[in-house]
N, C-alpha and C. Protein backbone atom coordinates (compact mmCIF):
# COMPACT_ATOMS: atom_id res chain seq x y z
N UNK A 1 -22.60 -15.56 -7.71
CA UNK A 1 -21.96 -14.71 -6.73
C UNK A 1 -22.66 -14.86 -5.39
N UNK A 2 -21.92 -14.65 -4.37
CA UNK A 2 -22.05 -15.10 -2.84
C UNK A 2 -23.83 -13.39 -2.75
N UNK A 3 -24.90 -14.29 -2.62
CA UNK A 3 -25.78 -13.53 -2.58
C UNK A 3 -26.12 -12.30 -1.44
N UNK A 4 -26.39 -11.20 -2.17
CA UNK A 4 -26.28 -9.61 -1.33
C UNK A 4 -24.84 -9.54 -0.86
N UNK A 5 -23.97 -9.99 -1.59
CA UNK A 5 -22.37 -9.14 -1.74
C UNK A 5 -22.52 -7.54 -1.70
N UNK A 6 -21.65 -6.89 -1.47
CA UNK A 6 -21.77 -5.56 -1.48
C UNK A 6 -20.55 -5.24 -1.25
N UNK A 7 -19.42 -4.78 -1.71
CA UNK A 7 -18.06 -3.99 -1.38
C UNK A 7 -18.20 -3.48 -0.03
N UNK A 8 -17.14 -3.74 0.78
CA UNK A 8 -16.94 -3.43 1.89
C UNK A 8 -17.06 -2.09 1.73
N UNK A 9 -16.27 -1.37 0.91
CA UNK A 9 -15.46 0.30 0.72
C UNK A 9 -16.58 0.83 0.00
N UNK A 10 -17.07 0.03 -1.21
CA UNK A 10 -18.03 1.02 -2.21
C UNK A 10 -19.37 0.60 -2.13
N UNK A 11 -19.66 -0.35 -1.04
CA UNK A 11 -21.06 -0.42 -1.37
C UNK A 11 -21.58 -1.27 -2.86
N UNK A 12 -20.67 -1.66 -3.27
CA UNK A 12 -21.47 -1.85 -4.67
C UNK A 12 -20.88 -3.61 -4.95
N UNK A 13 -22.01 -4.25 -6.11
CA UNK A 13 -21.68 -5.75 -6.13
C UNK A 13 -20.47 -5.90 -7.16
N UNK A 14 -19.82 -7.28 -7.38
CA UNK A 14 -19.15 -7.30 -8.20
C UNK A 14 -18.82 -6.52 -9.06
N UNK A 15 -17.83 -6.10 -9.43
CA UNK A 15 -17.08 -5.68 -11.10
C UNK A 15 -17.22 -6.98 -12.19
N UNK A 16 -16.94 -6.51 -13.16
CA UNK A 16 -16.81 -7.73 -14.09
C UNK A 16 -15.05 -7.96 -13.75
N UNK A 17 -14.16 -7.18 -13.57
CA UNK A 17 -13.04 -7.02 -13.76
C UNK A 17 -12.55 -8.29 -12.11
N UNK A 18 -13.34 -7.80 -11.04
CA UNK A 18 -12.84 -8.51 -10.23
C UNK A 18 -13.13 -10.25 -10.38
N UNK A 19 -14.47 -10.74 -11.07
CA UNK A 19 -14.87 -11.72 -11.75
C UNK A 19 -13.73 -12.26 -12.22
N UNK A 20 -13.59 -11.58 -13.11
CA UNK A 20 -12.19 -12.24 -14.43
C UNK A 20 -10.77 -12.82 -13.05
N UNK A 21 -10.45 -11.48 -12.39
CA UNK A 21 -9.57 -12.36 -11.31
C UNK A 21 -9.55 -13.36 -10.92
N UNK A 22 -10.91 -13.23 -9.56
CA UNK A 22 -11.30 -14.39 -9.00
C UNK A 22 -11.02 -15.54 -10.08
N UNK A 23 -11.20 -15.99 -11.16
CA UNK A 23 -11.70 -17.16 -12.19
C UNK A 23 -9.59 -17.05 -12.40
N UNK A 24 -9.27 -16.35 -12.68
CA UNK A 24 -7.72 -16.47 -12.80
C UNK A 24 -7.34 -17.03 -11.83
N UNK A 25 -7.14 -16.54 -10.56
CA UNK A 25 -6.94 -17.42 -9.29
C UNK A 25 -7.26 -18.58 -9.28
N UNK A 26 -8.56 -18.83 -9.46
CA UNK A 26 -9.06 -20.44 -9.55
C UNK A 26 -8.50 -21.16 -10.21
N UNK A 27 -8.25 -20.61 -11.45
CA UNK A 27 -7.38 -21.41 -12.96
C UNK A 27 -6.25 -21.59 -11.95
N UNK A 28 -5.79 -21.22 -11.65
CA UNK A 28 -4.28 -21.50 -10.72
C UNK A 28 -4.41 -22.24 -10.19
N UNK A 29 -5.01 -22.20 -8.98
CA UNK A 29 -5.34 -23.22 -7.49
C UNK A 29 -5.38 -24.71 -8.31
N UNK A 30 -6.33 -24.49 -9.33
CA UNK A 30 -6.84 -25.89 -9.92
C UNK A 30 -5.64 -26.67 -10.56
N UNK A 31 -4.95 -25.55 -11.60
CA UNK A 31 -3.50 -26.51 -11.85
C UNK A 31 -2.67 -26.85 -11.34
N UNK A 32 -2.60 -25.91 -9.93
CA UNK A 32 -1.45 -26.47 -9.00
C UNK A 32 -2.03 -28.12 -8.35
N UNK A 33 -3.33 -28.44 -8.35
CA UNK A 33 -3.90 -29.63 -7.91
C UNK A 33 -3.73 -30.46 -9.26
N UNK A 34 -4.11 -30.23 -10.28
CA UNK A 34 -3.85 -31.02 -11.48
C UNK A 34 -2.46 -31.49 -12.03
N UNK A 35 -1.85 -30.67 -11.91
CA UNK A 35 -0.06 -30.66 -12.34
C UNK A 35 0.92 -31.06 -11.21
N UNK A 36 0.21 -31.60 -9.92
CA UNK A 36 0.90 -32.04 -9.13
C UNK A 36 1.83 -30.91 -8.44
N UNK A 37 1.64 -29.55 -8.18
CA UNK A 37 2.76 -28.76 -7.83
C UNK A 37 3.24 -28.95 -6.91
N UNK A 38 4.31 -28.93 -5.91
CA UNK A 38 4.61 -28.41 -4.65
C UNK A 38 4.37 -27.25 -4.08
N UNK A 39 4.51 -26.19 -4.85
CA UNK A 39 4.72 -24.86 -4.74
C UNK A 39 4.34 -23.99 -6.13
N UNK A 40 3.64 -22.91 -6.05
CA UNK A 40 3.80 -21.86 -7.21
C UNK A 40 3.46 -20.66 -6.62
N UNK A 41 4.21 -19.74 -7.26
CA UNK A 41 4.86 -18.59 -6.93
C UNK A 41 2.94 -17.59 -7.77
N UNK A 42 2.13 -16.93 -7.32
CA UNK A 42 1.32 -16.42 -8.05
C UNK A 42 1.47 -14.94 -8.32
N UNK A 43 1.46 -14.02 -9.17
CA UNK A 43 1.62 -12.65 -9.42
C UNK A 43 0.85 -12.26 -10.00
N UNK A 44 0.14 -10.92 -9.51
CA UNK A 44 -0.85 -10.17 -10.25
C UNK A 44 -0.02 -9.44 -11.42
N UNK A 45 -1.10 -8.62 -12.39
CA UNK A 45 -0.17 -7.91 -13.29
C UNK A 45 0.13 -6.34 -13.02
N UNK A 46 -0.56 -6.09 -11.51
CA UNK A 46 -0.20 -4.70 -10.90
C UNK A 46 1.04 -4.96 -10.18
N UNK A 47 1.49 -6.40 -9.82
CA UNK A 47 3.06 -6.09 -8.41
C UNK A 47 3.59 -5.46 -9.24
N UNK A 48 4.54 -4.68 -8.26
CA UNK A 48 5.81 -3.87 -8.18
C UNK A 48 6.86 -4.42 -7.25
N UNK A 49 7.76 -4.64 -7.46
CA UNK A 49 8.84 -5.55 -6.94
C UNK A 49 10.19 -4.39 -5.40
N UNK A 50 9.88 -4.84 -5.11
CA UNK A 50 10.55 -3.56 -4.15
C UNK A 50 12.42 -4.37 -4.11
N UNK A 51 12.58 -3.43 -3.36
CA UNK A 51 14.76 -3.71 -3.60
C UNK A 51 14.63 -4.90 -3.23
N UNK A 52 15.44 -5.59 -3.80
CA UNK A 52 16.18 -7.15 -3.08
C UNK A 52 14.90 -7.80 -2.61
N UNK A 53 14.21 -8.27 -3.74
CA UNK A 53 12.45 -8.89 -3.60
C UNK A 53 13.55 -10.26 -3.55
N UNK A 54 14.32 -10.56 -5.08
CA UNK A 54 14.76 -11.90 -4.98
C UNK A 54 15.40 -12.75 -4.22
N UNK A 55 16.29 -11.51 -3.48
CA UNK A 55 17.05 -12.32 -2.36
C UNK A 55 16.33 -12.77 -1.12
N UNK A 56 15.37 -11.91 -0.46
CA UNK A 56 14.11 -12.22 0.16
C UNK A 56 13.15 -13.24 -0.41
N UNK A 57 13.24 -13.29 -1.59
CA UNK A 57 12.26 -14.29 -2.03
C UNK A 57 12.89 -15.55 -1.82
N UNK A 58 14.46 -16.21 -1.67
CA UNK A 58 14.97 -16.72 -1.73
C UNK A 58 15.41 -17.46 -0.25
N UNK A 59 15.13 -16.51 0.30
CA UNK A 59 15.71 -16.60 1.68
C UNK A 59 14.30 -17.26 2.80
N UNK A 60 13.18 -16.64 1.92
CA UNK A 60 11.85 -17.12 2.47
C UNK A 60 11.73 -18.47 1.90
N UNK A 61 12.24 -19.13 0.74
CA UNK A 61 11.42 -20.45 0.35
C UNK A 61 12.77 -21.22 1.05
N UNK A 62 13.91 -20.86 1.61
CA UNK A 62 14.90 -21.99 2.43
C UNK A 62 14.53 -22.03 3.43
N UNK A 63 13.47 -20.95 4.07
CA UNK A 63 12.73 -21.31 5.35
C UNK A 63 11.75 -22.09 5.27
N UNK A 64 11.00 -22.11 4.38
CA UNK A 64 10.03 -23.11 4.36
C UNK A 64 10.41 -24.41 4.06
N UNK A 65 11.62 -24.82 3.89
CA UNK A 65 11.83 -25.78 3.96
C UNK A 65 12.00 -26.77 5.31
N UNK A 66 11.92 -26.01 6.36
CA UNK A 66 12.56 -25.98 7.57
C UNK A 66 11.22 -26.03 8.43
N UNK A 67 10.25 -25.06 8.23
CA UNK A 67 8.80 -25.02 8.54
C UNK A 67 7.85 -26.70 8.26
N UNK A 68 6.90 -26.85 9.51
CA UNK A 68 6.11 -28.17 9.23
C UNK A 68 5.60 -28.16 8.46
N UNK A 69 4.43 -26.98 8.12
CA UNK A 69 3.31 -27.19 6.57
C UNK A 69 3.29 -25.82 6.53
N UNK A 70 2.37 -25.07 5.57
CA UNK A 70 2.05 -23.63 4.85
C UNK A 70 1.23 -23.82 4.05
N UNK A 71 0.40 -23.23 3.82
CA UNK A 71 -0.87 -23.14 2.79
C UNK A 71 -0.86 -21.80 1.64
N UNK A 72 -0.67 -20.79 2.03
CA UNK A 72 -0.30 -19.45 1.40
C UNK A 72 0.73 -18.36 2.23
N UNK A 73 1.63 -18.17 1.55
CA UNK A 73 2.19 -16.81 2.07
C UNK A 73 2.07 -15.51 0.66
N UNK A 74 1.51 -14.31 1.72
CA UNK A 74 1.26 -13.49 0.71
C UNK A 74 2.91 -12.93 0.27
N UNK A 75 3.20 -12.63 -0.76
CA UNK A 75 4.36 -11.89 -0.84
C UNK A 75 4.24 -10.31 -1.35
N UNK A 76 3.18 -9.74 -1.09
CA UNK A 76 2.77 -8.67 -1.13
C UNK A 76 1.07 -8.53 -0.79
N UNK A 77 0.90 -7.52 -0.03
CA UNK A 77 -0.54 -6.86 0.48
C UNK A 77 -0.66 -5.84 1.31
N UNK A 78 -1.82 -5.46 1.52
CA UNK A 78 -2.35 -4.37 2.39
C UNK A 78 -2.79 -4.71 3.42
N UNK A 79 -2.28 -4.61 4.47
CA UNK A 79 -2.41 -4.90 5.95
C UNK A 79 -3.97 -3.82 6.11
N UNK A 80 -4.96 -4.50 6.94
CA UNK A 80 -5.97 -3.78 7.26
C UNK A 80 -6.65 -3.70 8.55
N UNK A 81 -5.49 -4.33 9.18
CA UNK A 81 -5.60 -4.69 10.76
C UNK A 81 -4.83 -3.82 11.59
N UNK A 82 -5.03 -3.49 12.69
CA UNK A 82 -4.20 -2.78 13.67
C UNK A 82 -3.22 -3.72 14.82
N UNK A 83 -4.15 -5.07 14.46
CA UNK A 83 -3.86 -6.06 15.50
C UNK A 83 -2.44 -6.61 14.98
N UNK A 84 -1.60 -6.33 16.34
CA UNK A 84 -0.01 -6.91 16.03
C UNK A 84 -0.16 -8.33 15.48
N UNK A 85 1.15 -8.79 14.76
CA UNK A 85 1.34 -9.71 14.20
C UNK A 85 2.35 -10.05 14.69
N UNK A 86 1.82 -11.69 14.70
CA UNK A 86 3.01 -12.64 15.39
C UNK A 86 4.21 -13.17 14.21
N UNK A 87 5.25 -13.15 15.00
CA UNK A 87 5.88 -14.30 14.42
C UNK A 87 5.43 -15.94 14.00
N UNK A 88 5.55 -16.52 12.84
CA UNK A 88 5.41 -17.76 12.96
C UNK A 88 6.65 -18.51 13.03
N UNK A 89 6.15 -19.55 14.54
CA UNK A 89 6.92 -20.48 15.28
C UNK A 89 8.06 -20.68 14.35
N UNK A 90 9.87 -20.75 14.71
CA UNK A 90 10.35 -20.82 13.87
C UNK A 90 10.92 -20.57 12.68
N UNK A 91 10.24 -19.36 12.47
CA UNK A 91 10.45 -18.09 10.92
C UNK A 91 11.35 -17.20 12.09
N UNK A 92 12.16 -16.46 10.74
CA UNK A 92 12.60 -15.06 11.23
C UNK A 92 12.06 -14.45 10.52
N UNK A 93 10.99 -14.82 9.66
CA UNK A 93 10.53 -13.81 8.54
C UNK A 93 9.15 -13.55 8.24
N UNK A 94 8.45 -14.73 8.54
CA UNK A 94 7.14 -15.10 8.32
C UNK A 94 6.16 -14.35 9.48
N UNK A 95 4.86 -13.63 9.12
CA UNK A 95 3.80 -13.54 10.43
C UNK A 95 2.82 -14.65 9.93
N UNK A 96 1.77 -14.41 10.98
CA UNK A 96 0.96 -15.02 10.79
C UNK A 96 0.16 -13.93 10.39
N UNK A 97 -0.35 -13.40 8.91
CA UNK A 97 -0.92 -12.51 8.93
C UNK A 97 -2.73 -12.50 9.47
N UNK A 98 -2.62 -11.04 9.72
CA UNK A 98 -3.92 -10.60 9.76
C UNK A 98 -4.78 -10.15 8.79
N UNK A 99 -5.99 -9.78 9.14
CA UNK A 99 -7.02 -9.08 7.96
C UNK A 99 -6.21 -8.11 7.15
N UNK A 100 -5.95 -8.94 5.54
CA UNK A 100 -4.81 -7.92 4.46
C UNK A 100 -5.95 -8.10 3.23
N UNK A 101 -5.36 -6.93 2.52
CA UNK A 101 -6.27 -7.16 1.49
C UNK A 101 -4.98 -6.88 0.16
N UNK A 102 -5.76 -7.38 -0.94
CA UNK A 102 -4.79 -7.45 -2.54
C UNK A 102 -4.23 -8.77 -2.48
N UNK A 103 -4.48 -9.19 -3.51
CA UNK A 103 -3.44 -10.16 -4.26
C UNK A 103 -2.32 -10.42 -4.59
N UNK A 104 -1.36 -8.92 -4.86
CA UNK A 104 -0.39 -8.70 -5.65
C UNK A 104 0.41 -10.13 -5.80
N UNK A 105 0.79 -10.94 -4.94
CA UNK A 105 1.59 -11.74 -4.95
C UNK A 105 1.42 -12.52 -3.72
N UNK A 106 1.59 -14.06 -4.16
CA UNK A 106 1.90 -15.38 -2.57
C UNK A 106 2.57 -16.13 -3.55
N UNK A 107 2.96 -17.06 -2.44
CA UNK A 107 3.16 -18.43 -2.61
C UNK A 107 2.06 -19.16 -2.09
N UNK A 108 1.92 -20.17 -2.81
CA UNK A 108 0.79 -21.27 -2.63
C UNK A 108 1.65 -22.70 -2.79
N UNK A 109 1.18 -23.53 -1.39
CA UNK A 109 1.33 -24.87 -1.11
C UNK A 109 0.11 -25.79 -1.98
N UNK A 110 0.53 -27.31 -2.74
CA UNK A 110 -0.17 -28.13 -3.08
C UNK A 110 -1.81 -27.77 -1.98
N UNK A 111 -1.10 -28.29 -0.76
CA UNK A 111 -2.09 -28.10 0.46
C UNK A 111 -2.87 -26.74 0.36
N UNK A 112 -2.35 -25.81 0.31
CA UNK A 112 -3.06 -24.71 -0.10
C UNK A 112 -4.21 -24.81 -0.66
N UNK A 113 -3.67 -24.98 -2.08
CA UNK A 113 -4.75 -24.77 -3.35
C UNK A 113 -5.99 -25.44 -3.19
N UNK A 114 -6.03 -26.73 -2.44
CA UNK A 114 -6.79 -27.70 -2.39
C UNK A 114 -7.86 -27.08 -1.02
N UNK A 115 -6.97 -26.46 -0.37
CA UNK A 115 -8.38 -26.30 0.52
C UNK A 115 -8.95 -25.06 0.05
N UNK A 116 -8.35 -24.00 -0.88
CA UNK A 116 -9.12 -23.08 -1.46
C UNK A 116 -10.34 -23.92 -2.67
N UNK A 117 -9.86 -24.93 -3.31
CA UNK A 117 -10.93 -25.66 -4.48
C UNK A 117 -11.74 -26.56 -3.11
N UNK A 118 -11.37 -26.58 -2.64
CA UNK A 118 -12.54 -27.30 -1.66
C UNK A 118 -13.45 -26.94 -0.88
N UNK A 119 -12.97 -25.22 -0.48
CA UNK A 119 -14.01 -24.45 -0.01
C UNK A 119 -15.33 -24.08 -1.10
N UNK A 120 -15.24 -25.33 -2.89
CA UNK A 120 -16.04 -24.56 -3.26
C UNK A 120 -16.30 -22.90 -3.59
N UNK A 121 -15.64 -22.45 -4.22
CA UNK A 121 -15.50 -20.71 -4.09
C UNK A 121 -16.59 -20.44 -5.38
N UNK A 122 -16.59 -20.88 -6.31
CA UNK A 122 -17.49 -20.72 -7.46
C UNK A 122 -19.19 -20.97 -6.93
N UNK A 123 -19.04 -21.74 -5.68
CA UNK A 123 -21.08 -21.84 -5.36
C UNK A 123 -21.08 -20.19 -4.81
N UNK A 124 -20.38 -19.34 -4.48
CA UNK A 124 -20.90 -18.31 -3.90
C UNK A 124 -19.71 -17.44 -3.84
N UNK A 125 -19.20 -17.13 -5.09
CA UNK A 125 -17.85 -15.72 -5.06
C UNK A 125 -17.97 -14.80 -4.74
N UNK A 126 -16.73 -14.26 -3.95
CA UNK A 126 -16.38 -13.34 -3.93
C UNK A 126 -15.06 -12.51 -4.53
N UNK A 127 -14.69 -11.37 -4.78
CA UNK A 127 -13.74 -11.10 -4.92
C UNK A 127 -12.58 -11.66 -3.91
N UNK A 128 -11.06 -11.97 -5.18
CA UNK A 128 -10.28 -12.91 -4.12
C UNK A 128 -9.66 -12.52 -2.96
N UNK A 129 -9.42 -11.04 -2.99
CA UNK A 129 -9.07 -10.33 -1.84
C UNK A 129 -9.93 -10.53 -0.75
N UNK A 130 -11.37 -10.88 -0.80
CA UNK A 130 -12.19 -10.77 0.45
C UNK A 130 -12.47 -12.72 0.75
N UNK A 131 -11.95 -13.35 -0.15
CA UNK A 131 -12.31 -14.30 -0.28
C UNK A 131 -10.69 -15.51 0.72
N UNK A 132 -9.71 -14.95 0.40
CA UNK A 132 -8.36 -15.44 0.97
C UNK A 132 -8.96 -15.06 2.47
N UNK A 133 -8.85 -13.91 2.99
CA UNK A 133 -9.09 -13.75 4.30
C UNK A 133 -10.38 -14.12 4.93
N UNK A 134 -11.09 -14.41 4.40
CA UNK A 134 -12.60 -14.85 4.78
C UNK A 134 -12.13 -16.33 5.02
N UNK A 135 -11.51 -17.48 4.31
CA UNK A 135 -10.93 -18.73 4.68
C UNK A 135 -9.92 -19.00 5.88
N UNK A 136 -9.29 -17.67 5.62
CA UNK A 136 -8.45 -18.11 6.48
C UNK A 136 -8.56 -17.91 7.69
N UNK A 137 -9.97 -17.14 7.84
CA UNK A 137 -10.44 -17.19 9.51
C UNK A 137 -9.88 -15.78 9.68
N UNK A 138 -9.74 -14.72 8.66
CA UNK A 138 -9.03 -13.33 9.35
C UNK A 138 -10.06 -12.29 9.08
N UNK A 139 -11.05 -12.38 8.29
CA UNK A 139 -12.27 -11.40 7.68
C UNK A 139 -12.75 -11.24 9.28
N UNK A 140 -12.97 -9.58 8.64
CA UNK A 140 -13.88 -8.94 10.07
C UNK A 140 -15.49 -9.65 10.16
N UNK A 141 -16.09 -9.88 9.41
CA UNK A 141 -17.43 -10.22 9.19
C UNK A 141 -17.68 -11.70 8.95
C-alpha cells in the first residue's frame, strides 16, 4: 500500500474491503488488455440504475464513436468539486470530469486500461476511488 495512506474523510489506512476492490478493478483493467477488448462496461455491486440508464447508455457509446479517443467515462459518481465542468469537444453529453469519487460504474477504453496497468497501481495502492482521480490529474493532493 502507497506508504502513510490515510483516508481523506476518516483518517484511517486501508480497509480490507477496499483492498478486495482495488484487486477487482485490476482483474478487469488486466483482461481488458489480455482479451483484446475495445470497450467494457465495469459495475460495482452497489449501482443503482436511475430511469432510462439504457437509453442513455446507448446514446453515449454512438457518441463515442464519433469522439477521437477516451480512456474512462464514469457512468456513475460523486462529484466532489465545485469547479464547473466542461463540455467535451464534440459530446452533447460527455464532461470532462472533475475531482469525483465512487466507482459505481464507467466505461473503459483498451487505451484506458493500459495506462491504469502501467501506472503500476499494485507498487503503491490506493483505494480505486482515490486512485482513478489521482491519474487522471483531478486529485486535490
Amino acid at each position: 500500500m502507497l506508504p502513510g495512506y490515510a483516508d481523506p474523510y476518516h483518517k484511517r489506512p486501508m480497509k480490507k474491503g477496499e483492498i478486495g476492490c482495488f484487486l477487482s478493478h485490476y482483474k478487469i483493467w488486466n483482461d481488458v488488455i489480455d482479451k483484446n477488448y475495445d470497450i467494457v462496461m465495469v459495475l460495482e455491486d452497489d449501482v443503482r440504475f436511475e430511469s432510462f440508464f439504457r437509453q442513455k447508455l446507448v446514446a453515449i457509446l454512438k457518441e463515442l464513436r464519433t469522439l477521437p479517443s477516451w480512456d474512462l467515462i464514469y457512468l456513475g459518481r460523486k462529484k466532489l468539486s465545485e469547479k464547473p465542468e466542461i463540455l467535451v469537444p464534440g459530446s452533447r453529453y460527455l464532461v470532462d470530469a472533475s475531482y469525483s469519487y465512487w466507482t459505481l460504474g464507467y466505461l473503459l477504453s483498451s487505451q484506458g486500461a493500459r495506462k491504469l496497468t502501467n501506472a503500476r497501481p499494485l507498487n503503491n495502492m490506493l483505494p480505486v476511488d482515490e486512485f482513478l482521480p489521482l491519474l487522471s490529474g483531478k486529485h486535490p493532493e
